[in-house]
C-alpha atoms as a PDB file:
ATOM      1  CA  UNK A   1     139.962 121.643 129.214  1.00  0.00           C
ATOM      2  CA  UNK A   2     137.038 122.169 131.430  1.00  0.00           C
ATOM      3  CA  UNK A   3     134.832 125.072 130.368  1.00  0.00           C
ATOM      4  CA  UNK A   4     132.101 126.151 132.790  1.00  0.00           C
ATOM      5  CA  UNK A   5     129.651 129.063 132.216  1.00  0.00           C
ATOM      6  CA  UNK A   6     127.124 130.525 133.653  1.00  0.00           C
ATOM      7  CA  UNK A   7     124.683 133.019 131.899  1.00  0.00           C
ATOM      8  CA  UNK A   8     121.452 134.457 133.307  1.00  0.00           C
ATOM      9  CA  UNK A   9     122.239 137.465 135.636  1.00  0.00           C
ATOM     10  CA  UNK A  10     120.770 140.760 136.082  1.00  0.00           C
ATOM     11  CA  UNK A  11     119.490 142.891 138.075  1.00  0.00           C
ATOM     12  CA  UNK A  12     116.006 142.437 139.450  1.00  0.00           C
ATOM     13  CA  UNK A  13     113.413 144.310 141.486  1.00  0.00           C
ATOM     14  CA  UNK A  14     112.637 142.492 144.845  1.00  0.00           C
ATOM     15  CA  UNK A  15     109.628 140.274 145.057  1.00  0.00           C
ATOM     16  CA  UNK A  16     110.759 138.850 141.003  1.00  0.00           C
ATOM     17  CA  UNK A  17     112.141 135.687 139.578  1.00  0.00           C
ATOM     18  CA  UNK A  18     115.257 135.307 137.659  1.00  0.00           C
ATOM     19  CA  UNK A  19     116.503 131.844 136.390  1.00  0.00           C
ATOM     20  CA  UNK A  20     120.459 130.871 135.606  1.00  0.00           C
ATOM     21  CA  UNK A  21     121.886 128.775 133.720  1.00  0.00           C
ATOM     22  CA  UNK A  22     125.154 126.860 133.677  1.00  0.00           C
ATOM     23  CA  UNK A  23     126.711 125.239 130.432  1.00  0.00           C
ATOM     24  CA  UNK A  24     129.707 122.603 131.019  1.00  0.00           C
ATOM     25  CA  UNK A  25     132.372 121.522 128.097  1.00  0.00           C
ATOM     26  CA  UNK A  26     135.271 119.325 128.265  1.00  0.00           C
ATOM     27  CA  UNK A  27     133.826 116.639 130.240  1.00  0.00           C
ATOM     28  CA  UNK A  28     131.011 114.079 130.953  1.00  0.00           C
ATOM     29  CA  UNK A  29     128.614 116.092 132.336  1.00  0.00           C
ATOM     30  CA  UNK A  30     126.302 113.133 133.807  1.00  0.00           C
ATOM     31  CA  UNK A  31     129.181 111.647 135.593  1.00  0.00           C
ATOM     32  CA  UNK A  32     129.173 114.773 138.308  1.00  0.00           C
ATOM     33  CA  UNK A  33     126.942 116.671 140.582  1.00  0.00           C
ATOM     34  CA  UNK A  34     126.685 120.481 139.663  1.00  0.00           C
ATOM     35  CA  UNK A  35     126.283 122.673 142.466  1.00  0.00           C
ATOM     36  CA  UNK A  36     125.520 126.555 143.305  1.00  0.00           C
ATOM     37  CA  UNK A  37     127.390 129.080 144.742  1.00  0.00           C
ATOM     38  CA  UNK A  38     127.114 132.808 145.551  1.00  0.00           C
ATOM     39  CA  UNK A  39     129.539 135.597 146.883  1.00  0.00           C
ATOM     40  CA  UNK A  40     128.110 138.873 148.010  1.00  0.00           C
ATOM     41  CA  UNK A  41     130.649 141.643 148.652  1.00  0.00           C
ATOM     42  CA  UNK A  42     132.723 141.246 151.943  1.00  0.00           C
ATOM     43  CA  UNK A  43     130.957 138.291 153.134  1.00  0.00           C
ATOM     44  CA  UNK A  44     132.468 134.592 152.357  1.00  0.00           C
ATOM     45  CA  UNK A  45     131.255 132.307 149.337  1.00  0.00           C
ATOM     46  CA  UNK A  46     128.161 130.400 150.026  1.00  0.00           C
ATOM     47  CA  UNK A  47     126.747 127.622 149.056  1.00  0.00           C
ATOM     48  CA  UNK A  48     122.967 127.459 147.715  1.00  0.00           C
ATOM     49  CA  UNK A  49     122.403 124.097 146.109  1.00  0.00           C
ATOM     50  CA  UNK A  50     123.694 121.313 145.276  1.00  0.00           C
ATOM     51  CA  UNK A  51     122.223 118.025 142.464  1.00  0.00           C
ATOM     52  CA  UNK A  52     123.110 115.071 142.451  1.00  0.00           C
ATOM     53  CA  UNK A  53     124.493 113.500 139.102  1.00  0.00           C
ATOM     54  CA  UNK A  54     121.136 112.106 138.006  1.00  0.00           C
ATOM     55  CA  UNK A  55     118.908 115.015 139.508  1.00  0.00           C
ATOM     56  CA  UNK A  56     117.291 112.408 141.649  1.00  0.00           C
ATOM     57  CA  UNK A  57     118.903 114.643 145.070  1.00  0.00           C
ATOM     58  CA  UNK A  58     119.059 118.337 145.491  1.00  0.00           C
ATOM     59  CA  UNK A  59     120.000 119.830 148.741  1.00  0.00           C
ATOM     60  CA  UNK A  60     119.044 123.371 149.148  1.00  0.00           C
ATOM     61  CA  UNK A  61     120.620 126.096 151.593  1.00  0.00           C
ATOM     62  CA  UNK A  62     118.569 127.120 154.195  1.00  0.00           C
ATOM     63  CA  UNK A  63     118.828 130.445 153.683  1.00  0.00           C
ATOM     64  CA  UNK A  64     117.248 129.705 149.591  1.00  0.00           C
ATOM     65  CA  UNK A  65     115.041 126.872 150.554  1.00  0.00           C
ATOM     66  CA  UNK A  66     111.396 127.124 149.229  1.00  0.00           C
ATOM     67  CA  UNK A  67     111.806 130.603 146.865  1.00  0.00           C
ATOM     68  CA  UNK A  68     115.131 128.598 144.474  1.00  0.00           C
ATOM     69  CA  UNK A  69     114.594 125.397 142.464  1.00  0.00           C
ATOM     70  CA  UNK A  70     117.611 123.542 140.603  1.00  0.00           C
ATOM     71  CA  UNK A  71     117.617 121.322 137.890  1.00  0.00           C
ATOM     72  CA  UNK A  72     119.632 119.553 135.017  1.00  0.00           C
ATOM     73  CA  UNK A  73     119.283 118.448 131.787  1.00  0.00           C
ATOM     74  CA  UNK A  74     121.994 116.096 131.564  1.00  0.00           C
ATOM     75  CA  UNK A  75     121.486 115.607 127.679  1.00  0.00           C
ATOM     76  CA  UNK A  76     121.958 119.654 126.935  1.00  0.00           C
ATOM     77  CA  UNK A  77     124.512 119.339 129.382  1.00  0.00           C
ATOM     78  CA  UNK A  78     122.504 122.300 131.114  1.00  0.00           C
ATOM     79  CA  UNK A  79     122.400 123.535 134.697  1.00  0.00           C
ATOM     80  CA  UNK A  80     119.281 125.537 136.023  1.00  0.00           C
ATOM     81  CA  UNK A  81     118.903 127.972 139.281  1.00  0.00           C
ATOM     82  CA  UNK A  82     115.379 128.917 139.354  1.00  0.00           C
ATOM     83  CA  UNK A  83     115.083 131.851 142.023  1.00  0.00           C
ATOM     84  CA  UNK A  84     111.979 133.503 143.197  1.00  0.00           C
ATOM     85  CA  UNK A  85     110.630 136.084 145.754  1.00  0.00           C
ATOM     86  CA  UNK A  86     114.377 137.365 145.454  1.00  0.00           C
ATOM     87  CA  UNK A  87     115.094 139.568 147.912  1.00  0.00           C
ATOM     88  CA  UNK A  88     117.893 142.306 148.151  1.00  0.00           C
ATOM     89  CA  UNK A  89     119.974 139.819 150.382  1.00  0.00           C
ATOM     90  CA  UNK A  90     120.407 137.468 147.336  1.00  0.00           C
ATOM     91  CA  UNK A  91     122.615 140.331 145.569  1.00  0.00           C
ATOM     92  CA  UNK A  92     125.630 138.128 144.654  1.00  0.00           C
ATOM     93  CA  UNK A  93     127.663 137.081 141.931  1.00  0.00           C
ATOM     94  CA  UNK A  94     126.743 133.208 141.558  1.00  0.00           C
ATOM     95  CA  UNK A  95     128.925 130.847 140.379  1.00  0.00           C
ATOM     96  CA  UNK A  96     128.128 127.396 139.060  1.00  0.00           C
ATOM     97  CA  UNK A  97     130.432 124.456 139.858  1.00  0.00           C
ATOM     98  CA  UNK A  98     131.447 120.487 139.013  1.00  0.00           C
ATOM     99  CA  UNK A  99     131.339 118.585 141.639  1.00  0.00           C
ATOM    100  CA  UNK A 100     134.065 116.043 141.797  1.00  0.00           C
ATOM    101  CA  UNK A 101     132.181 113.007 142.909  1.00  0.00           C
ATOM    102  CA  UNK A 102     128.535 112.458 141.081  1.00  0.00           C
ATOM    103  CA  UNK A 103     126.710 112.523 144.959  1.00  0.00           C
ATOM    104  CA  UNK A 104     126.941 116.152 146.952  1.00  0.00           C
ATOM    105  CA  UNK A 105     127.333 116.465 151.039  1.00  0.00           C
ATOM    106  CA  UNK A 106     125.514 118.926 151.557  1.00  0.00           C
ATOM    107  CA  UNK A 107     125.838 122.647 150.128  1.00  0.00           C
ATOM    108  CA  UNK A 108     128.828 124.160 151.084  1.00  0.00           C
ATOM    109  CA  UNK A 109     131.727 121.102 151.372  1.00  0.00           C
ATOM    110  CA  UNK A 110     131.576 120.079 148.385  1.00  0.00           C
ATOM    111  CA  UNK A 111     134.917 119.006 146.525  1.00  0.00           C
ATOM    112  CA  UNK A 112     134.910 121.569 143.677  1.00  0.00           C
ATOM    113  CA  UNK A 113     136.524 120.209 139.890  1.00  0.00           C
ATOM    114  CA  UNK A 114     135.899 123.230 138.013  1.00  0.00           C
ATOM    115  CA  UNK A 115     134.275 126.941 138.461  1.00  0.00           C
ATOM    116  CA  UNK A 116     132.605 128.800 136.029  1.00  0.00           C
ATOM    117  CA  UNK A 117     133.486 132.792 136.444  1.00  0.00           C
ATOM    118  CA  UNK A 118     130.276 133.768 137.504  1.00  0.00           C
ATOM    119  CA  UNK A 119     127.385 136.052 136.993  1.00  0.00           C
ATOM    120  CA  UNK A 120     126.123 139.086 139.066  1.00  0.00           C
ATOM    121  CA  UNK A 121     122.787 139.023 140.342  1.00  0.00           C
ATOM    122  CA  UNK A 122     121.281 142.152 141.606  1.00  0.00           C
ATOM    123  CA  UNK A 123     118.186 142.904 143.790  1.00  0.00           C
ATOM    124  CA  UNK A 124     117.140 146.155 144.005  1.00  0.00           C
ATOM    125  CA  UNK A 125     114.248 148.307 143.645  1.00  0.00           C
END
């Protein structure tokens, strides 16, 4: 069984950093891409990033690009989000995902093998 978590959350004053992180059991974690996603109340999931199986590709939302920075360690079998300059529109609960091929199109249409249940990440001063 595929176990996906994310830890990392919090809440955080506009202007700061917070980094995520995303632990996968239950498969071979360098055979997929990991990708990003975040929900913010009423509005429809989104996605933020996406990484290739090797980390050699990331693709970045537009709305994130330049201030968030994703990475793996593929032998922790370890997904990073590394946000900065947050801003009160990046309150969301983020959710961490395996891909189900090891290359991503794109941020949002990627085929999704397994969620994690999320974390809430919360802007405010």
């Amino acid at each position: 069984q595929v176990q996906v978590v994310e830890s990392g959350g919090g809440l955080v004053r506009p202007g700061g950093s917070l980094r995520l992180s995303c632990t996968v059991r239950g498969l071979t974690f360098d055979n997929y891409a990991m990708g990003w996603f975040r929900q913010a109340p009423g509005k429809e999931r989104e996605g933020v990033s996406c990484i290739n199986w090797t980390g050699s590709t990331i693709e970045y939302a537009d709305s994130v690009k330049g201030r968030f920075t994703t990475s793996r360690d593929n032998s922790k079998k370890i997904l990073y989000l590394q946000m900065g300059s947050l801003d009160v529109d990046d309150t969301a609960t983020y959710f961490c995902a395996v891909v189900e091929y090891r290359y991503c199109s794109g941020t949002r249409d990627n085929k999704v093998k397994a969620w994690g249940q999320g974390t809430q990440v919360t802007v405010s001063s």
